[in-house]
N, C-alpha and C. Protein backbone atom coordinates (compact mmCIF):
# COMPACT_ATOMS: atom_id res chain seq x y z
N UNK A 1 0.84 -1.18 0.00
CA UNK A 1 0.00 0.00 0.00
C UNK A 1 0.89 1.24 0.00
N UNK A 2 0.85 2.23 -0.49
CA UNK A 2 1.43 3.45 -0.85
C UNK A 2 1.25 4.33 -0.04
N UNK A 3 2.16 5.03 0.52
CA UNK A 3 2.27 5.62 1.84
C UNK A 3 1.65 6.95 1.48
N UNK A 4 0.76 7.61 2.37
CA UNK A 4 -0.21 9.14 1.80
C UNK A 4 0.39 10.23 2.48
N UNK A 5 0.27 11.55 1.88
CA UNK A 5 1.16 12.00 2.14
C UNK A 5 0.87 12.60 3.87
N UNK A 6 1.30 13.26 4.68
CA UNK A 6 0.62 14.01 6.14
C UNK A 6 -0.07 14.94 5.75
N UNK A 7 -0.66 15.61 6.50
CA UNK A 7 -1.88 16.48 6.26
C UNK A 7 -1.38 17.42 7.40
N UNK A 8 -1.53 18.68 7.44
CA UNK A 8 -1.26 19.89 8.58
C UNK A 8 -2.87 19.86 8.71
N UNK A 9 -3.49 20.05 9.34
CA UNK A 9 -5.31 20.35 10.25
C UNK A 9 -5.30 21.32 10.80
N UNK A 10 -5.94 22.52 10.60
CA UNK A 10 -5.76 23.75 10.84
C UNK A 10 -7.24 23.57 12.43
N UNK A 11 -6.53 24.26 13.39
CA UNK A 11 -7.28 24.36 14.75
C UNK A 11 -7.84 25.45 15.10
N UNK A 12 -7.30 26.64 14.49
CA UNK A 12 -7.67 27.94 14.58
C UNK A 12 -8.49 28.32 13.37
N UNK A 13 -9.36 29.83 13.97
CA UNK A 13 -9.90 30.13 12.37
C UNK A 13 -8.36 31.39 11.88
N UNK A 14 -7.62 31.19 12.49
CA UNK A 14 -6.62 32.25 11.91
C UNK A 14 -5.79 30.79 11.00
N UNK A 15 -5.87 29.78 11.31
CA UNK A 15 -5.06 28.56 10.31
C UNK A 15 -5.93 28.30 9.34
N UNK A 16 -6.76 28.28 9.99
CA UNK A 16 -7.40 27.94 8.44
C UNK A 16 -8.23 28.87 7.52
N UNK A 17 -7.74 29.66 7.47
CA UNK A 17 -7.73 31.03 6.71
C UNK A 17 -6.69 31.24 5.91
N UNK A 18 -5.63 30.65 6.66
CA UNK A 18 -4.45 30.79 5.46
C UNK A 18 -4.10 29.43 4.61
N UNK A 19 -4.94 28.21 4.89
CA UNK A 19 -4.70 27.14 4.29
C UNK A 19 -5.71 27.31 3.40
N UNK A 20 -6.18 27.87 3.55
CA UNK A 20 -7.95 27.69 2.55
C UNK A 20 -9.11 26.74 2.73
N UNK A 21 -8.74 26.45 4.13
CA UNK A 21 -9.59 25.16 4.49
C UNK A 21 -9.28 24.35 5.78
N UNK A 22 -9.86 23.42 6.36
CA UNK A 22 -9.32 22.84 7.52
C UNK A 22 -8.05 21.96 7.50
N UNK A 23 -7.82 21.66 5.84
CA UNK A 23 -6.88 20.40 5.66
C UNK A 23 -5.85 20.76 5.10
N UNK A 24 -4.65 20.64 4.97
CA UNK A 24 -3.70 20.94 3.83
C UNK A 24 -2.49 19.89 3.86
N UNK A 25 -2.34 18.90 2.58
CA UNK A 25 -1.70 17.94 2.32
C UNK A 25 -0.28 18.64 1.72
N UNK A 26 0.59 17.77 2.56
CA UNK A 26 2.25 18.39 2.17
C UNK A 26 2.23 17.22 1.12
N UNK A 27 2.66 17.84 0.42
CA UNK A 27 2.59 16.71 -0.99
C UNK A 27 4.17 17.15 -1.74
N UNK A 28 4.62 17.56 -1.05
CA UNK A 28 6.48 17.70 -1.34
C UNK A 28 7.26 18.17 -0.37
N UNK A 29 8.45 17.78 -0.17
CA UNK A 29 9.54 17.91 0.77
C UNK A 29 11.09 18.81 0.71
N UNK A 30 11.75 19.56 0.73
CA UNK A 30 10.90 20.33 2.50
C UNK A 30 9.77 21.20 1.87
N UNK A 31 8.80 21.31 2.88
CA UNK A 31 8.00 22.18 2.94
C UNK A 31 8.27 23.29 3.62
N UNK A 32 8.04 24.52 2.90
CA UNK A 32 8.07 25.73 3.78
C UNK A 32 7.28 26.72 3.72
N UNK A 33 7.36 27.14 5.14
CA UNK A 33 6.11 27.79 5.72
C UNK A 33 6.73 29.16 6.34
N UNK A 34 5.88 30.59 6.28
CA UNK A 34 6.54 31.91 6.45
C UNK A 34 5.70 33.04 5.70
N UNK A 35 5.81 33.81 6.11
CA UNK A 35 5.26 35.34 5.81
C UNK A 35 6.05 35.98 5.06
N UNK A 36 5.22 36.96 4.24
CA UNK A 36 5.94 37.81 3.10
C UNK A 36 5.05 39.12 3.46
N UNK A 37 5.32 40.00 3.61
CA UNK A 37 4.83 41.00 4.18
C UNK A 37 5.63 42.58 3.40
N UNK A 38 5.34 43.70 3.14
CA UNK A 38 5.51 44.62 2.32
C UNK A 38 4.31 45.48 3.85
N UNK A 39 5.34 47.09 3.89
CA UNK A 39 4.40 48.02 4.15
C UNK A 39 4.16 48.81 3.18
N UNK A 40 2.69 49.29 3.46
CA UNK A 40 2.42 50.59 2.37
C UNK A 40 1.81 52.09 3.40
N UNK A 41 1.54 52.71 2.10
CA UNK A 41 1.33 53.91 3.41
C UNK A 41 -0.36 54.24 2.73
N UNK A 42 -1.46 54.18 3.63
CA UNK A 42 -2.64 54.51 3.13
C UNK A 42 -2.97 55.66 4.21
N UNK A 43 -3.55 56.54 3.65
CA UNK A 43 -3.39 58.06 4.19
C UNK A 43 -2.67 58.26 4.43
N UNK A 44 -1.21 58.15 5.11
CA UNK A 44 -0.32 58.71 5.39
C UNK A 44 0.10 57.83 6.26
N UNK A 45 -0.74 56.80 6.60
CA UNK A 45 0.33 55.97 7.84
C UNK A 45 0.13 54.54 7.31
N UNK A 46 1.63 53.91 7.79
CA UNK A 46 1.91 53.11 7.74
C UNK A 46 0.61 51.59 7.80
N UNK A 47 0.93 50.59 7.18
CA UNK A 47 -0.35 49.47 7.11
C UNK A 47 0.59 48.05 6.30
N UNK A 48 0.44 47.27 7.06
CA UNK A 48 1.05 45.97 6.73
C UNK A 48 0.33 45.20 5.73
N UNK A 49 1.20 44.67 4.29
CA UNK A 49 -0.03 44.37 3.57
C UNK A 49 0.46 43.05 2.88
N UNK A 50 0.26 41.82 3.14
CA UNK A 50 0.23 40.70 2.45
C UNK A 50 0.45 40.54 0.87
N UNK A 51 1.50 39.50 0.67
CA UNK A 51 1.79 39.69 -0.94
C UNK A 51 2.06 38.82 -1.18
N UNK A 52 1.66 37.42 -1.72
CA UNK A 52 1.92 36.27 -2.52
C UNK A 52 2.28 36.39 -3.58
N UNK A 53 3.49 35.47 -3.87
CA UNK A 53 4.53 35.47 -4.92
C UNK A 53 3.23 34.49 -6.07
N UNK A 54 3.31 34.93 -7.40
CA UNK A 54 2.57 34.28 -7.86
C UNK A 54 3.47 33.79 -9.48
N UNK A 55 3.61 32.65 -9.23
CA UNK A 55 4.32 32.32 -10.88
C UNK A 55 5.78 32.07 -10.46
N UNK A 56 6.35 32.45 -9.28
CA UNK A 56 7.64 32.76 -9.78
C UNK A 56 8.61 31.07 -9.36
N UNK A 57 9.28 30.59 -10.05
CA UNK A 57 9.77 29.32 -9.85
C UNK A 57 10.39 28.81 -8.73
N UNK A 58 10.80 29.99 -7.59
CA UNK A 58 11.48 29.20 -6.68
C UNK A 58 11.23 30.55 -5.36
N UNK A 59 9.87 29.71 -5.21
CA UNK A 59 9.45 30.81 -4.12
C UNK A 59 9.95 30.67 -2.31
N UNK A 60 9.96 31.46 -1.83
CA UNK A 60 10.70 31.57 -0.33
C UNK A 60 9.81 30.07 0.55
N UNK A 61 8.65 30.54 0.08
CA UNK A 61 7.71 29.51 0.91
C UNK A 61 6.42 28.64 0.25
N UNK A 62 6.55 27.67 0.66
CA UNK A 62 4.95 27.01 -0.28
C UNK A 62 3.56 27.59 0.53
N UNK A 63 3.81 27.68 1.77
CA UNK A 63 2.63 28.34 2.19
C UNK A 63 2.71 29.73 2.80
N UNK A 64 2.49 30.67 2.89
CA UNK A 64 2.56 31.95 3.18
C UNK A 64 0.99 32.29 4.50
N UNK A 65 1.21 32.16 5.41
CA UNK A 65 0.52 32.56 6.41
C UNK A 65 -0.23 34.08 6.58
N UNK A 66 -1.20 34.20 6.57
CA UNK A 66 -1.73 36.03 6.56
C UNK A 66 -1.27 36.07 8.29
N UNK A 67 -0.16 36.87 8.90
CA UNK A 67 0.06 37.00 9.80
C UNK A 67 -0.73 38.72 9.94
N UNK A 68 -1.91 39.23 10.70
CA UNK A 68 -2.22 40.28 10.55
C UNK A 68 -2.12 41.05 12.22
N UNK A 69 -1.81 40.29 12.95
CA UNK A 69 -1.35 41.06 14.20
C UNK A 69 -0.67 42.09 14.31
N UNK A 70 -0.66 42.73 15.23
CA UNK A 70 -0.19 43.85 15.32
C UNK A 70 1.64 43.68 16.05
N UNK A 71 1.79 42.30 16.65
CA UNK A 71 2.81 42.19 16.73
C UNK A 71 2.73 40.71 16.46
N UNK A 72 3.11 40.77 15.16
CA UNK A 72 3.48 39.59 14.00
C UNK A 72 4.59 38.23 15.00
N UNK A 73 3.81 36.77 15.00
CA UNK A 73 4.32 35.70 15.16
C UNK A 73 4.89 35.25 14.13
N UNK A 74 5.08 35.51 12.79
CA UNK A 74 5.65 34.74 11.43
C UNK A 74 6.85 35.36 10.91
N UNK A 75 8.03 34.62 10.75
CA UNK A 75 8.59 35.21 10.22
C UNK A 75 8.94 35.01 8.55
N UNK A 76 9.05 35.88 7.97
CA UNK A 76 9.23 35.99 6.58
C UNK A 76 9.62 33.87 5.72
N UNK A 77 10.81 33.62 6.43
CA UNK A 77 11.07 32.76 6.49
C UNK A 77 11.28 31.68 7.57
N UNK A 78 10.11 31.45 8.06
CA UNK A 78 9.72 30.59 9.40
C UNK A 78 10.40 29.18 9.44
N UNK A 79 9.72 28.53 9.02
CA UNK A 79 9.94 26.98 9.58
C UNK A 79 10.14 26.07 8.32
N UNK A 80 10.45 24.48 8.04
CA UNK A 80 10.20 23.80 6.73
C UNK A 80 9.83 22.34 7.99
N UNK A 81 9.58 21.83 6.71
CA UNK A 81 8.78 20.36 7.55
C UNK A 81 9.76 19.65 6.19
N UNK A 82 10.89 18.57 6.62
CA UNK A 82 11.52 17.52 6.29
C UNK A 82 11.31 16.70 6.60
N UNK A 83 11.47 15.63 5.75
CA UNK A 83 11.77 13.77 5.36
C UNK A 83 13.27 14.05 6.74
N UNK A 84 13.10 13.18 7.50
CA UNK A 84 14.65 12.87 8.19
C UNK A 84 15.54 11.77 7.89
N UNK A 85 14.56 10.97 7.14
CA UNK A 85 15.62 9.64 6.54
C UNK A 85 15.43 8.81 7.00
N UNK A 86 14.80 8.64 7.98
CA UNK A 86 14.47 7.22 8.99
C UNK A 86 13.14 7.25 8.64
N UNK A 87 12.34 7.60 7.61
CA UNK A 87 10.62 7.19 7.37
C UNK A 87 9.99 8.53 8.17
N UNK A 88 10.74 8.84 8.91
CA UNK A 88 9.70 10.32 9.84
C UNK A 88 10.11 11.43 9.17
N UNK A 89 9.91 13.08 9.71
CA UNK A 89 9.31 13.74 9.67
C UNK A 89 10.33 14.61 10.39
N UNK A 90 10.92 15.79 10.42
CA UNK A 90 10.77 16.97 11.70
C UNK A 90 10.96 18.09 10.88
N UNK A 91 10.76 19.09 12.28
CA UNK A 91 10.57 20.40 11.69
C UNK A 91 12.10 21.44 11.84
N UNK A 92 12.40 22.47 10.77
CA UNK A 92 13.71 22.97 10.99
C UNK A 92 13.20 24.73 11.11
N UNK A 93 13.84 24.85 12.22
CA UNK A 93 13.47 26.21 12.11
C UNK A 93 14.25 27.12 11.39
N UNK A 94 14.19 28.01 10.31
CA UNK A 94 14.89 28.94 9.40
C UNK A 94 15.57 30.00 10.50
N UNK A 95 15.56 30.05 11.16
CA UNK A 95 16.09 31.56 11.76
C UNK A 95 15.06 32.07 12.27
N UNK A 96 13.75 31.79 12.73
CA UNK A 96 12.86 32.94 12.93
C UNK A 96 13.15 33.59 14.23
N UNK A 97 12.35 34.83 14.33
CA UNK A 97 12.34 35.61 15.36
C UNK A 97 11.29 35.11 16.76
N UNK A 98 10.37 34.39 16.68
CA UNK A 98 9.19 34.12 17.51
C UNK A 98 9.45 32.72 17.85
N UNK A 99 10.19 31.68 16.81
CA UNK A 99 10.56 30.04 16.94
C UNK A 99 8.89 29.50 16.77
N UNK A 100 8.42 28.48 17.09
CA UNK A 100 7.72 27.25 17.02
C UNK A 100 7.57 26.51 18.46
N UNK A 101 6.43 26.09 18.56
CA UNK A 101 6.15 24.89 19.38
C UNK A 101 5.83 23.96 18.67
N UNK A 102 6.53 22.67 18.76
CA UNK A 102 6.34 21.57 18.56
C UNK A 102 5.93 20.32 19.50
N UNK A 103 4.98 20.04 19.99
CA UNK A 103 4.34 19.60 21.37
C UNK A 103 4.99 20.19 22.26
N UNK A 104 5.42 19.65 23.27
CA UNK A 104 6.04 21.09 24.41
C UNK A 104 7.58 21.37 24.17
N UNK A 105 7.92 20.80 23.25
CA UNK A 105 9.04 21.27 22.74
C UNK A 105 9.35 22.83 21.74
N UNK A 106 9.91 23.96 22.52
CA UNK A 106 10.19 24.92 21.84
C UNK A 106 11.60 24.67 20.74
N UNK A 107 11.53 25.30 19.72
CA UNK A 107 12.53 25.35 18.61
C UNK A 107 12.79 26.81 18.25
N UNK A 108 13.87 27.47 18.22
CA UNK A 108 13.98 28.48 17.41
C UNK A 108 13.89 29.64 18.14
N UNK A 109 13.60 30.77 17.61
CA UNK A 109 13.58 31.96 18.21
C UNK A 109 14.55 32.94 17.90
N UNK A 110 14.55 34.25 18.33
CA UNK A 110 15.64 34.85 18.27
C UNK A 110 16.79 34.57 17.17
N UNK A 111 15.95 34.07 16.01
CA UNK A 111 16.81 33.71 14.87
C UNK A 111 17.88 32.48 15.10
N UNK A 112 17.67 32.07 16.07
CA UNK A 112 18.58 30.51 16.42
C UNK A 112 18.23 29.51 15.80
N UNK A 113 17.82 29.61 15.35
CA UNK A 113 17.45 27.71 13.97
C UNK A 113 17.06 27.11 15.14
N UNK A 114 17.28 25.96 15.06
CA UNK A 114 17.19 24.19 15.81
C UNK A 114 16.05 23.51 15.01
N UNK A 115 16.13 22.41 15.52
CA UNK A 115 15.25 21.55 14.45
C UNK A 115 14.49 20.79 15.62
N UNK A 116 13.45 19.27 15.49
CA UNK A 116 12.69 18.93 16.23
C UNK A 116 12.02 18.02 15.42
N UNK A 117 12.32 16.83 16.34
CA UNK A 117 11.23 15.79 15.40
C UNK A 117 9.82 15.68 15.36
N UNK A 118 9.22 15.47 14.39
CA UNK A 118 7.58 15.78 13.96
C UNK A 118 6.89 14.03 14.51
N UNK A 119 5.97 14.03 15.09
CA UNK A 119 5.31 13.01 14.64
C UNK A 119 3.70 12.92 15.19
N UNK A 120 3.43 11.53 14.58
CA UNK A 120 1.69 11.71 14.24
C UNK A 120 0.97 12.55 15.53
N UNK A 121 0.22 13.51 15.05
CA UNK A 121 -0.77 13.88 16.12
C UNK A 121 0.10 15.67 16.73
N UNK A 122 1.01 15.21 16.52
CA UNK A 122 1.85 16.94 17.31
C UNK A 122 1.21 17.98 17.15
N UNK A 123 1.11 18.41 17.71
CA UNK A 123 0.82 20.49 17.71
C UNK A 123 1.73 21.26 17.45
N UNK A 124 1.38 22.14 16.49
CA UNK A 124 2.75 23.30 16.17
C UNK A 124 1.71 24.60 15.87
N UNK A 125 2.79 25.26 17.06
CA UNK A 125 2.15 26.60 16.97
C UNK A 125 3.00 27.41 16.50
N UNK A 126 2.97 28.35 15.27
CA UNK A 126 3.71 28.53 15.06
C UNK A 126 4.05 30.34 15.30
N UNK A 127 5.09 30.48 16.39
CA UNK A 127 5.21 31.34 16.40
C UNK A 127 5.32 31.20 18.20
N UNK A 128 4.71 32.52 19.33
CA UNK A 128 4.91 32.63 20.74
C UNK A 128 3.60 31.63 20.90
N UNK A 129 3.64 30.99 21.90
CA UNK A 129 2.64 30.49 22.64
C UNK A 129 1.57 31.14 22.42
N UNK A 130 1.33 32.30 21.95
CA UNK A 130 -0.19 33.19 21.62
C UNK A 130 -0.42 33.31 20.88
N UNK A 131 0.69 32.54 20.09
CA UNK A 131 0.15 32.80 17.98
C UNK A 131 -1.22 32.16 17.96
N UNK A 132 -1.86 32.84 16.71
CA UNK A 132 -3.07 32.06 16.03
C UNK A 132 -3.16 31.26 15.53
N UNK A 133 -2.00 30.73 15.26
CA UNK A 133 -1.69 29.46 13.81
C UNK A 133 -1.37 28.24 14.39
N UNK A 134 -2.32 27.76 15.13
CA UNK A 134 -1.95 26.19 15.69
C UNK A 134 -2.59 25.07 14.46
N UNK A 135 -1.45 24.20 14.29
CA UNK A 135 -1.84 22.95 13.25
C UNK A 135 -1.53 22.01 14.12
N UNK A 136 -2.38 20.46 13.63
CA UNK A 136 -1.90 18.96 14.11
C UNK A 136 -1.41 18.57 12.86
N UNK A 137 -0.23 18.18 13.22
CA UNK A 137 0.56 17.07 12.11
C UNK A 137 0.17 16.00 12.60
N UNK A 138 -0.58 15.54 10.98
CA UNK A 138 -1.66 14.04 10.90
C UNK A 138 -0.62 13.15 10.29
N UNK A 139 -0.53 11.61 9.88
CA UNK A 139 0.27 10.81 9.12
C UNK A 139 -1.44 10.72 8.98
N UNK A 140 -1.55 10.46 7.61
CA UNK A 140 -3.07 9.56 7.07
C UNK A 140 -2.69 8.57 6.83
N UNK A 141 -3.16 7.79 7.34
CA UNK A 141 -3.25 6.04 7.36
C UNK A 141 -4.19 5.24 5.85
């Protein structure tokens, strides 16, 4: 039987707003996940405004998160979800500024990388403990 791919399950309505739905199948490896963000100025003040790369062949991230807080959990280039070689799964943190929870395991932060193994059922929040963007990493059976 042919192994399917994991599924991220969005828990929040701030996750699944940026998945387009409750479900989203990683269907290639690494996956990466992160904000792209541009300010503009409408009347005169400053306003944070979301910008998906569209077309271009080798984009920063496969999924781009609408981080719209006022003090942003995502960083530009957040997290990737890797194959480790042994049949599993973990997560690498890019450098971000906020890091990841990965069940009660913190990763990252303060632009320190670290990595963390993924498996069935985990919680990742991504970003401070107060981010909006909590997913379960599913294996579909």
């Amino acid at each position: 039987m042919a192994e399917e791919n994991p599924v991220l399950v969005a828990l929040t309505p701030e996750a699944e707003a940026s998945i387009g739905g409750e479900r989203l199948v990683l269907d290639h490896f690494p996956f990466r996940i992160g904000r792209e963000s541009r300010i503009e100025m409408v009347s005169g003040m400053p306003r944070l405004a979301e910008r998906r790369r569209s077309g271009d062949p080798n984009p920063n991230n496969d999924l781009y998160l609408q981080d719209r807080g006022r003090m942003l959990n995502v960083s530009r280039q957040h997290l990737q979800i890797e194959r480790d070689g042994d049949g599993g799964y973990r997560v690498l943190d890019r450098g971000s500024a906020c890091g990841t929870l990965v069940g009660s395991n913190k990763i990252g932060g303060h632009d320190a990388g670290g990595e963390c193994p993924l498996k069935d059922g985990d919680l990742l929040v991504i970003g401070t403990s107060e981010s909006p963007f909590v997913f379960r990493f599913v294996l579909q059976a």
